[in-house]
C-alpha atoms as a PDB file:
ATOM      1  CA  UNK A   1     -16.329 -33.520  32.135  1.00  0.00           C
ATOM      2  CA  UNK A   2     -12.817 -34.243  32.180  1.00  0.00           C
ATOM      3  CA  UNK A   3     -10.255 -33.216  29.453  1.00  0.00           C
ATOM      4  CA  UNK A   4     -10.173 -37.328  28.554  1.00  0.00           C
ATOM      5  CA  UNK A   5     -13.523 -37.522  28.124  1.00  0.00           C
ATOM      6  CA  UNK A   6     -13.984 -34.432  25.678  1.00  0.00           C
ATOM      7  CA  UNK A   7     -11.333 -36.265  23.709  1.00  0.00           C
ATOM      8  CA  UNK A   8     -13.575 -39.132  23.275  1.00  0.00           C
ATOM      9  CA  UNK A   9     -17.195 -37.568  22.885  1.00  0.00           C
ATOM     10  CA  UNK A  10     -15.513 -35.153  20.037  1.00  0.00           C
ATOM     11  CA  UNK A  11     -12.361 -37.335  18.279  1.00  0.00           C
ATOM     12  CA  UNK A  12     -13.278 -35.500  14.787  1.00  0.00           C
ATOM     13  CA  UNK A  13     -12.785 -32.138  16.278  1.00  0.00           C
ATOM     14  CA  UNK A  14      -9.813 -33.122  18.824  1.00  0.00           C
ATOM     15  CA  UNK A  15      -8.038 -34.774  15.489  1.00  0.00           C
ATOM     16  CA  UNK A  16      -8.593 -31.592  12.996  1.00  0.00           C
ATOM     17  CA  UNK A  17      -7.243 -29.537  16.193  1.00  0.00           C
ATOM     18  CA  UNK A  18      -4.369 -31.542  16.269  1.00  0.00           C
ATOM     19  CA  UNK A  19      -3.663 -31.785  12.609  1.00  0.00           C
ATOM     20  CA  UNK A  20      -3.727 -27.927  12.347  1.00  0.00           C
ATOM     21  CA  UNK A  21      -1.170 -27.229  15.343  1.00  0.00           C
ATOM     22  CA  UNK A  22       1.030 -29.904  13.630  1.00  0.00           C
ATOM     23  CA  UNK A  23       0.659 -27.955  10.504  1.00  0.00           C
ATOM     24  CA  UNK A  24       1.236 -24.775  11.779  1.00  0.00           C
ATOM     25  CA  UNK A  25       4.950 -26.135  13.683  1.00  0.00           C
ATOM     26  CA  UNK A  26       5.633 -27.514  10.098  1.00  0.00           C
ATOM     27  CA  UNK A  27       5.042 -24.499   8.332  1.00  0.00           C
ATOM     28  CA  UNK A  28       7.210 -22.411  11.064  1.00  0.00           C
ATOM     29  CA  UNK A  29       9.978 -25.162  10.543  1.00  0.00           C
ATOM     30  CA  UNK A  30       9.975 -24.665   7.121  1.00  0.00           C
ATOM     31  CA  UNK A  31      10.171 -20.565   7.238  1.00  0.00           C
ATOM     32  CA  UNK A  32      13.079 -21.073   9.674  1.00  0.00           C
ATOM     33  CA  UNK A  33      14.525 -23.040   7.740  1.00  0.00           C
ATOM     34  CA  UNK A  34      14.517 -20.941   4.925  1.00  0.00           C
ATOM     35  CA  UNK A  35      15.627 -17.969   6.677  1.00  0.00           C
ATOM     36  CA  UNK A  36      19.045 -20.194   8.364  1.00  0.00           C
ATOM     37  CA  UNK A  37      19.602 -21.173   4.293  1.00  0.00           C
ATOM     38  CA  UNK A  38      19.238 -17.413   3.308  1.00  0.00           C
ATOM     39  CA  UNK A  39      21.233 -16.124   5.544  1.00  0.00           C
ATOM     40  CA  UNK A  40      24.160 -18.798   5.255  1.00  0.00           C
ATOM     41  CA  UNK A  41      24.010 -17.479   0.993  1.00  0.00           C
ATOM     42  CA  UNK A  42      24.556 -14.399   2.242  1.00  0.00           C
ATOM     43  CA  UNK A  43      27.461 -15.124   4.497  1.00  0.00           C
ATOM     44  CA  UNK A  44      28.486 -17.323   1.670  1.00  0.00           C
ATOM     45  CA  UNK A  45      28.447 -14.582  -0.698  1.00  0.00           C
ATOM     46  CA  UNK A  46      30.016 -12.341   1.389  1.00  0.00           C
ATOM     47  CA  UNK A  47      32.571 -15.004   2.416  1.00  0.00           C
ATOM     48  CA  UNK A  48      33.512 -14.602  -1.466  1.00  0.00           C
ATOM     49  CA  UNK A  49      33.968 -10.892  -1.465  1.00  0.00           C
ATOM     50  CA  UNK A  50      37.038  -9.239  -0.940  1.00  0.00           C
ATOM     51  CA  UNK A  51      37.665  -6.602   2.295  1.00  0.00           C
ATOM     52  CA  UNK A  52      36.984  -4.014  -0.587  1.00  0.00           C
ATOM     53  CA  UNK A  53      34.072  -5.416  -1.890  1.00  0.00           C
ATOM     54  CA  UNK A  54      32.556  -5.935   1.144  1.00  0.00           C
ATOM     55  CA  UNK A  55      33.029  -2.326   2.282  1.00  0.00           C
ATOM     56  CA  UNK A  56      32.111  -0.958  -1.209  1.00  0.00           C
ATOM     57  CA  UNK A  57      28.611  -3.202  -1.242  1.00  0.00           C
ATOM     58  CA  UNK A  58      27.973  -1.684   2.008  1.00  0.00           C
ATOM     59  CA  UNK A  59      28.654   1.872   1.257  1.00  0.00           C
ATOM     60  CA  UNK A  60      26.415   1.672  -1.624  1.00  0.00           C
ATOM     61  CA  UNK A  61      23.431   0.581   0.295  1.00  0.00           C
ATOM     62  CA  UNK A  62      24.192   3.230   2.434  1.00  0.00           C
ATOM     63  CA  UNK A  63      24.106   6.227   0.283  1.00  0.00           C
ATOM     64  CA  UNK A  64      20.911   4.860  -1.023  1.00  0.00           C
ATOM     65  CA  UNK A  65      19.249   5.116   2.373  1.00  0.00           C
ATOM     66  CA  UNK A  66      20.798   8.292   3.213  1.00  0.00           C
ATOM     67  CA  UNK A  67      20.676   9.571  -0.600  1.00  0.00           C
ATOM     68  CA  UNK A  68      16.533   8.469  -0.339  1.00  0.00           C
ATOM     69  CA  UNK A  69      16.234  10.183   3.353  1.00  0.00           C
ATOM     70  CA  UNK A  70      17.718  13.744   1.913  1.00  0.00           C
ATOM     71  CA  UNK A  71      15.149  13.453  -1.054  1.00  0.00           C
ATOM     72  CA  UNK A  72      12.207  12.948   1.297  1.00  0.00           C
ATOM     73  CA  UNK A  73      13.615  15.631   3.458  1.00  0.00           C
ATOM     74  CA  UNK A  74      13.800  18.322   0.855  1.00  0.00           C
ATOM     75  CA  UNK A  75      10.534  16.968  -0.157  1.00  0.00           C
ATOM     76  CA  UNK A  76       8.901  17.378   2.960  1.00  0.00           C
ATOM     77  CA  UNK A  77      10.120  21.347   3.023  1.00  0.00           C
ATOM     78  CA  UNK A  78       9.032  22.382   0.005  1.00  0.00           C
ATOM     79  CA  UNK A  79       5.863  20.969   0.660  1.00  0.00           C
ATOM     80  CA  UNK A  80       6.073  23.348   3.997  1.00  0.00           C
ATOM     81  CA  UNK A  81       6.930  26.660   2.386  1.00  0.00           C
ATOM     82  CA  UNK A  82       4.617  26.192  -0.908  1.00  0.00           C
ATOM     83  CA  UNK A  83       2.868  29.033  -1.444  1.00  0.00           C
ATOM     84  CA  UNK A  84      -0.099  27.731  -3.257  1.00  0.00           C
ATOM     85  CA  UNK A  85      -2.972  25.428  -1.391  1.00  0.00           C
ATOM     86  CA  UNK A  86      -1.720  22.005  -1.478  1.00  0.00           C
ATOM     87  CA  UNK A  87      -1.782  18.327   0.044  1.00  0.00           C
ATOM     88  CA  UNK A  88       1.106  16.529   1.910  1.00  0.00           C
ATOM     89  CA  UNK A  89       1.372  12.918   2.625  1.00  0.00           C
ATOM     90  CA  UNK A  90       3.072  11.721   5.426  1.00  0.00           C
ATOM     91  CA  UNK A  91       3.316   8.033   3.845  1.00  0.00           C
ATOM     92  CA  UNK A  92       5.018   6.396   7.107  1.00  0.00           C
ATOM     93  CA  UNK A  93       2.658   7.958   9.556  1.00  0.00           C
ATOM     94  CA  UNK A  94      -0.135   7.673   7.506  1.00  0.00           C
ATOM     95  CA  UNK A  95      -1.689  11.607   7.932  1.00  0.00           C
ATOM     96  CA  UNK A  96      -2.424  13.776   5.040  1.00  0.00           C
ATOM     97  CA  UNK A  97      -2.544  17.575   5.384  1.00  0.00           C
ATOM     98  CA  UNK A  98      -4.042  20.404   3.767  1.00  0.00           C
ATOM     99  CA  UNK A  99      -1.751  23.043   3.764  1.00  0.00           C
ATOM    100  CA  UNK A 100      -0.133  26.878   2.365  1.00  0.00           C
ATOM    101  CA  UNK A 101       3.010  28.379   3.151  1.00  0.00           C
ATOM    102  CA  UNK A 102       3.752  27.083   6.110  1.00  0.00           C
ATOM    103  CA  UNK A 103      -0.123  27.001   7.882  1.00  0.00           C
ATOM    104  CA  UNK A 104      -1.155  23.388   8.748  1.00  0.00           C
ATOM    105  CA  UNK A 105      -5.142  24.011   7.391  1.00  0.00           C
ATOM    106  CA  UNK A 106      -6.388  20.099   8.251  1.00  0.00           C
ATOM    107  CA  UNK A 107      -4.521  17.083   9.092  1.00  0.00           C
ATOM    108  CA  UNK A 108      -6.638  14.242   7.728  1.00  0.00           C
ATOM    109  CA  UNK A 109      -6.163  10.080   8.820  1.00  0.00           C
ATOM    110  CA  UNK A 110      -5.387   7.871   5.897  1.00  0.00           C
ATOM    111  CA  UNK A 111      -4.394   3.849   5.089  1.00  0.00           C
ATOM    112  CA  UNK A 112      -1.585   3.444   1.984  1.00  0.00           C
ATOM    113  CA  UNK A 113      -2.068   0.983   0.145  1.00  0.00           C
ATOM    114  CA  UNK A 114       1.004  -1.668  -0.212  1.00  0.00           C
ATOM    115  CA  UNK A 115       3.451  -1.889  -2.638  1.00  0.00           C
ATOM    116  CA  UNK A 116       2.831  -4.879  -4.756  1.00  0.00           C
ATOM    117  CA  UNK A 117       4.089  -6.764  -7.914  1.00  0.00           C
ATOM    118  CA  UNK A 118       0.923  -8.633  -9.402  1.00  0.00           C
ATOM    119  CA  UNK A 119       0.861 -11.091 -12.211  1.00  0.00           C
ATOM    120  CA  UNK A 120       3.627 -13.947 -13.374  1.00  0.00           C
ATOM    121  CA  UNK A 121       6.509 -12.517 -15.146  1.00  0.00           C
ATOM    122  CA  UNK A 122       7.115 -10.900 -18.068  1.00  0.00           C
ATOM    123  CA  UNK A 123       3.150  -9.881 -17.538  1.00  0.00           C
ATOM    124  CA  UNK A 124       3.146  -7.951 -14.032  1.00  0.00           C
ATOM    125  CA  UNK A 125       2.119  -4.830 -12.480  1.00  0.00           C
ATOM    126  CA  UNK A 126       4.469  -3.532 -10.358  1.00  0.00           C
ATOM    127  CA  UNK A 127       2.600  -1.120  -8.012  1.00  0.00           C
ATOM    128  CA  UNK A 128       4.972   1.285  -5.832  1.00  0.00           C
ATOM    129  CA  UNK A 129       4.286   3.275  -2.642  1.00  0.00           C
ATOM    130  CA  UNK A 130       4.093   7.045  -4.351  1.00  0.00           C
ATOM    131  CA  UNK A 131       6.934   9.474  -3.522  1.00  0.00           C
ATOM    132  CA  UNK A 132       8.016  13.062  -4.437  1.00  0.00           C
ATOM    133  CA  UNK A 133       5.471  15.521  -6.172  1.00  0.00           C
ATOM    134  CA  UNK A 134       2.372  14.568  -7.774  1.00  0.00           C
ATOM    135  CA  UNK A 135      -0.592  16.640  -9.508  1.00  0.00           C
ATOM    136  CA  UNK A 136      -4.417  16.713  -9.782  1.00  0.00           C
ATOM    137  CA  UNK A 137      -5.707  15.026 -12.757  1.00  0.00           C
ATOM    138  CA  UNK A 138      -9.463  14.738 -12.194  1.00  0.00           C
ATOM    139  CA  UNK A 139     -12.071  14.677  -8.322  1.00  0.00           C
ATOM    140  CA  UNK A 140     -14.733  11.841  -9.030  1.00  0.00           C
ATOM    141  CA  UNK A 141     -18.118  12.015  -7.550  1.00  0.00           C
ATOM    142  CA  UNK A 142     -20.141   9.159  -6.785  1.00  0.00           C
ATOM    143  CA  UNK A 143     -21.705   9.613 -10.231  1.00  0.00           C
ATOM    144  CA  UNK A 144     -18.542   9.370 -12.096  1.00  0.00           C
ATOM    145  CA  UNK A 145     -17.652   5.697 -13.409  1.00  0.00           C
ATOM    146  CA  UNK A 146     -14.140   4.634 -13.336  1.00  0.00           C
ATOM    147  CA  UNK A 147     -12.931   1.556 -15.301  1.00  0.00           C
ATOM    148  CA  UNK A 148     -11.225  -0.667 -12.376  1.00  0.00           C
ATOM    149  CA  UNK A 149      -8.069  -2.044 -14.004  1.00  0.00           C
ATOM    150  CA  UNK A 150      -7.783  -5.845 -14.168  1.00  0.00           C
ATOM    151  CA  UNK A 151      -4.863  -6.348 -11.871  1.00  0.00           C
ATOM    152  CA  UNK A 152      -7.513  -5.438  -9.033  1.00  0.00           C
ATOM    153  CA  UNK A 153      -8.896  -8.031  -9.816  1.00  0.00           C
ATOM    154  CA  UNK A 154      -6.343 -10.453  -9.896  1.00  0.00           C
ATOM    155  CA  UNK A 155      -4.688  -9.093  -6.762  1.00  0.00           C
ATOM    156  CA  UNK A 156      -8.451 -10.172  -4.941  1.00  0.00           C
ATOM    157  CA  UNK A 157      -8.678 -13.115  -6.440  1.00  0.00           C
ATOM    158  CA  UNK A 158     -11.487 -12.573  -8.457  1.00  0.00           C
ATOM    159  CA  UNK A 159     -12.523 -13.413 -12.037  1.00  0.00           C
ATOM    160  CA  UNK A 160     -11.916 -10.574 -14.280  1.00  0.00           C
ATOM    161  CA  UNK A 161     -14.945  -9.092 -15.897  1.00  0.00           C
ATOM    162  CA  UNK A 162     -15.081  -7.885 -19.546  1.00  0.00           C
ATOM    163  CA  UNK A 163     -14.143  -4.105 -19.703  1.00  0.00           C
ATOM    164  CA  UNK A 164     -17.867  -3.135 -19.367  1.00  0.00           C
ATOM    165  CA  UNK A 165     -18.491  -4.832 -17.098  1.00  0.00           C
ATOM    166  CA  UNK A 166     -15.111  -2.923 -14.741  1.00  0.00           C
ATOM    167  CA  UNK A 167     -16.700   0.576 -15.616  1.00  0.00           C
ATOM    168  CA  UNK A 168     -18.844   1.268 -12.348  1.00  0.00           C
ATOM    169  CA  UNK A 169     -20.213   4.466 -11.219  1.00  0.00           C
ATOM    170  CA  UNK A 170     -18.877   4.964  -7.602  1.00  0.00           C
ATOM    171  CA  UNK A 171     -16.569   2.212  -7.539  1.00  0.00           C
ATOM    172  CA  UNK A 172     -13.541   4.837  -5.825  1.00  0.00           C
ATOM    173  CA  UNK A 173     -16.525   5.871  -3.159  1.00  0.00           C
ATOM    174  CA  UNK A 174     -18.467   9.444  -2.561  1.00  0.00           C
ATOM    175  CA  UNK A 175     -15.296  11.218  -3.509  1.00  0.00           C
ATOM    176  CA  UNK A 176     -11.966  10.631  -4.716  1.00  0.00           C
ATOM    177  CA  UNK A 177      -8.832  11.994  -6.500  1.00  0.00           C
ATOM    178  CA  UNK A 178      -6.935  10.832  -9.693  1.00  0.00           C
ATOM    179  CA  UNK A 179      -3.448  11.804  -9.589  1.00  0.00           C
ATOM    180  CA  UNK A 180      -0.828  12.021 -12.240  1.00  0.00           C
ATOM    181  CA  UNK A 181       1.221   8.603 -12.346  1.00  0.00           C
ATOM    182  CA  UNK A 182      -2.425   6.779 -11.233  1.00  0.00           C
ATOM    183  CA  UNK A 183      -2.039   7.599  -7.982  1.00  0.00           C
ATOM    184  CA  UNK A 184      -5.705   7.492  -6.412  1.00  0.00           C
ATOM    185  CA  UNK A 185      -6.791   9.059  -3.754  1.00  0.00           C
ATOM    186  CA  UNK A 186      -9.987   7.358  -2.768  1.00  0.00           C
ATOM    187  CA  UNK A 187     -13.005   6.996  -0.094  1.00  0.00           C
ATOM    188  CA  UNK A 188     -14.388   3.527   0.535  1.00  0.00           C
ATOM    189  CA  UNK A 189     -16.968   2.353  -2.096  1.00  0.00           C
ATOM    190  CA  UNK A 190     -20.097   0.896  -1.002  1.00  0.00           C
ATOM    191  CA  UNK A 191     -20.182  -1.896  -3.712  1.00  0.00           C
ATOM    192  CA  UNK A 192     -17.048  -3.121  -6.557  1.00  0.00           C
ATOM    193  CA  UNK A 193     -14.039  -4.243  -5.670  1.00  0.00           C
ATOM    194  CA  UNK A 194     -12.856  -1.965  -3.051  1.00  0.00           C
ATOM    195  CA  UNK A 195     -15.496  -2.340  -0.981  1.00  0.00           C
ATOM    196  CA  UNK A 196     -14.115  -4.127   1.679  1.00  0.00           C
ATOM    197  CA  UNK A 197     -12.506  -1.907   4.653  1.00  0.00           C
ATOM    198  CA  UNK A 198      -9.474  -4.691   4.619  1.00  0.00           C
ATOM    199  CA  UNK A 199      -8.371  -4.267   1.177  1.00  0.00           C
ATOM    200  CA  UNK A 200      -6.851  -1.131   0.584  1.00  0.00           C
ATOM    201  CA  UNK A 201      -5.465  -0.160  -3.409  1.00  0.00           C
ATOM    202  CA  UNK A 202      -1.950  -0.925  -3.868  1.00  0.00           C
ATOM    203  CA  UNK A 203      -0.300   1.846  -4.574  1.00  0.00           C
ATOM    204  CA  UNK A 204      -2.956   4.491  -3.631  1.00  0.00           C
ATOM    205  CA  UNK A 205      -4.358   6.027  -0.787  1.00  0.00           C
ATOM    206  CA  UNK A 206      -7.636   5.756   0.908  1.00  0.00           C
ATOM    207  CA  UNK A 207      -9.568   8.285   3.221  1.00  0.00           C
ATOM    208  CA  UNK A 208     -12.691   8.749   4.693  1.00  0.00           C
ATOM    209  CA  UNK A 209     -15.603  10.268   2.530  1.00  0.00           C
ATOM    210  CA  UNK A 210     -16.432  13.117   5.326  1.00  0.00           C
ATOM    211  CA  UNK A 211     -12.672  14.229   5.141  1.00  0.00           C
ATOM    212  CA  UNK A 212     -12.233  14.314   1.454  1.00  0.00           C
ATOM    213  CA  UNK A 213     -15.413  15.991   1.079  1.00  0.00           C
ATOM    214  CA  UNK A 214     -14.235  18.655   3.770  1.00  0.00           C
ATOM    215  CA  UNK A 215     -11.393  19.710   1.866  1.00  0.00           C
ATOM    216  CA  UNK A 216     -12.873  19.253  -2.115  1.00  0.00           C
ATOM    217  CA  UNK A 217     -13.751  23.186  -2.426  1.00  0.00           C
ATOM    218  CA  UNK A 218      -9.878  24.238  -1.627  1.00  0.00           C
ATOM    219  CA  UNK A 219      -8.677  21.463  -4.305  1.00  0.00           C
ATOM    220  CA  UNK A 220      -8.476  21.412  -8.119  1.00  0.00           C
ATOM    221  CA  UNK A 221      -7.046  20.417 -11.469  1.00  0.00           C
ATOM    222  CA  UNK A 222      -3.415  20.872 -10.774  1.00  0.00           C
ATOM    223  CA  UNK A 223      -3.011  20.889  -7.353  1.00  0.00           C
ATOM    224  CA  UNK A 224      -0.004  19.706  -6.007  1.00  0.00           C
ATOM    225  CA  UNK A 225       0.368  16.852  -3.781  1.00  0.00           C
ATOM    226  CA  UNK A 226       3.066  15.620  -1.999  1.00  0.00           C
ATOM    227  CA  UNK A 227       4.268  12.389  -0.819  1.00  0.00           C
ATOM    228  CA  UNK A 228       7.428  11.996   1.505  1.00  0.00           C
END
């Protein structure tokens, strides 16, 4: 069968073919588009700026980066040289460790979940990637419910239950941690909201069961964890 005659047997699917790739250029158009117009406001902008300005603007986001690098830095040796059992978080390389003074006990896999703003403003959620120190509030069991908040919801498109219906027993999975701040430290659930291995909780942190379980009896209410 020749490419002609596959054209003519299936028109339907040859046209929705068609209408998609032409979709897809327009939508890349349109992104490059917007990304010439931003970057000509910034030029403009910049344009307006005097020599000092412009150096000034730059220094500052400067420092900031460097200012931000230091602070992870110093975070990442204290978490080295603590004394007392705790957790680190590497949140760029995505590895958690069990550690004390110095001695690397486990080095554990993990996802981080995305930093997100959900809702339409003034009523949003603004979720941030966790940095600096953080403490043990409360380790869940599968047994323990845990009222998922409403954004989850909305971030997954889903209609928002009435409260009782959001308080689930094992909806953070076999195990998981509550931080200070709402940080969460969680396994993936077999049923809820979380339970799908491509959504991971903004904000929070997700492990596997086996590994969180591994490392529950050296953990407790106050443990440190840190995040750099």
């Amino acid at each position: 069968m020749t490419f002609f005659e596959f054209c003519r047997r299936h028109v339907g699917f040859v046209t929705a073919c068609v209408l998609i790739i032409i979709s897809m250029l327009a939508l890349d158009g349109w992104v490059l588009t917007k990304r010439a117009a931003y970057t000509n406001e910034i030029a403009r902008l910049r344009s307006g700026m005097s020599d000092f300005e412009r150096k000034r603007s730059d220094a500052i986001l400067s420092s900031r980066e460097r200012r931000l690098q230091v602070m992870m830095q110093l975070i990442r040796r204290q978490a080295r040289w603590d004394k007392d059992i705790h957790l680190a978080i590497s949140v760029d390389s995505g590895r958690m460790y069990l550690e004390r003074e110095g001695a690397l006990l486990r080095e554990i896999p993990v996802e981080m979940g995305p930093e997100r703003r959900i809702g339409t403003p003034p009523d949003t959620v603004h979720l941030a990637t966790p940095r600096g120190a953080r403490s043990i509030q409360a380790i869940l069991a599968d047994t323990s419910a845990w009222e998922v908040p409403e954004w989850v919801y909305v971030d997954r498109g889903i209609p928002v239950p009435p409260a009782a219906a959001r308080t689930m027993k094992g909806a953070l999975g076999p195990v998981s941690i509550v931080l200070d701040g709402g940080t969460i430290i969680y396994s993936a659930p077999a049923a809820g909201p979380l339970a799908d291995s491509a959504y991971v909780l903004p904000g929070s942190v997700r492990a596997r069961a086996e590994d969180l379980e591994a490392i529950l009896p050296n953990l407790g209410t106050g443990t440190t964890v840190y995040f750099y």
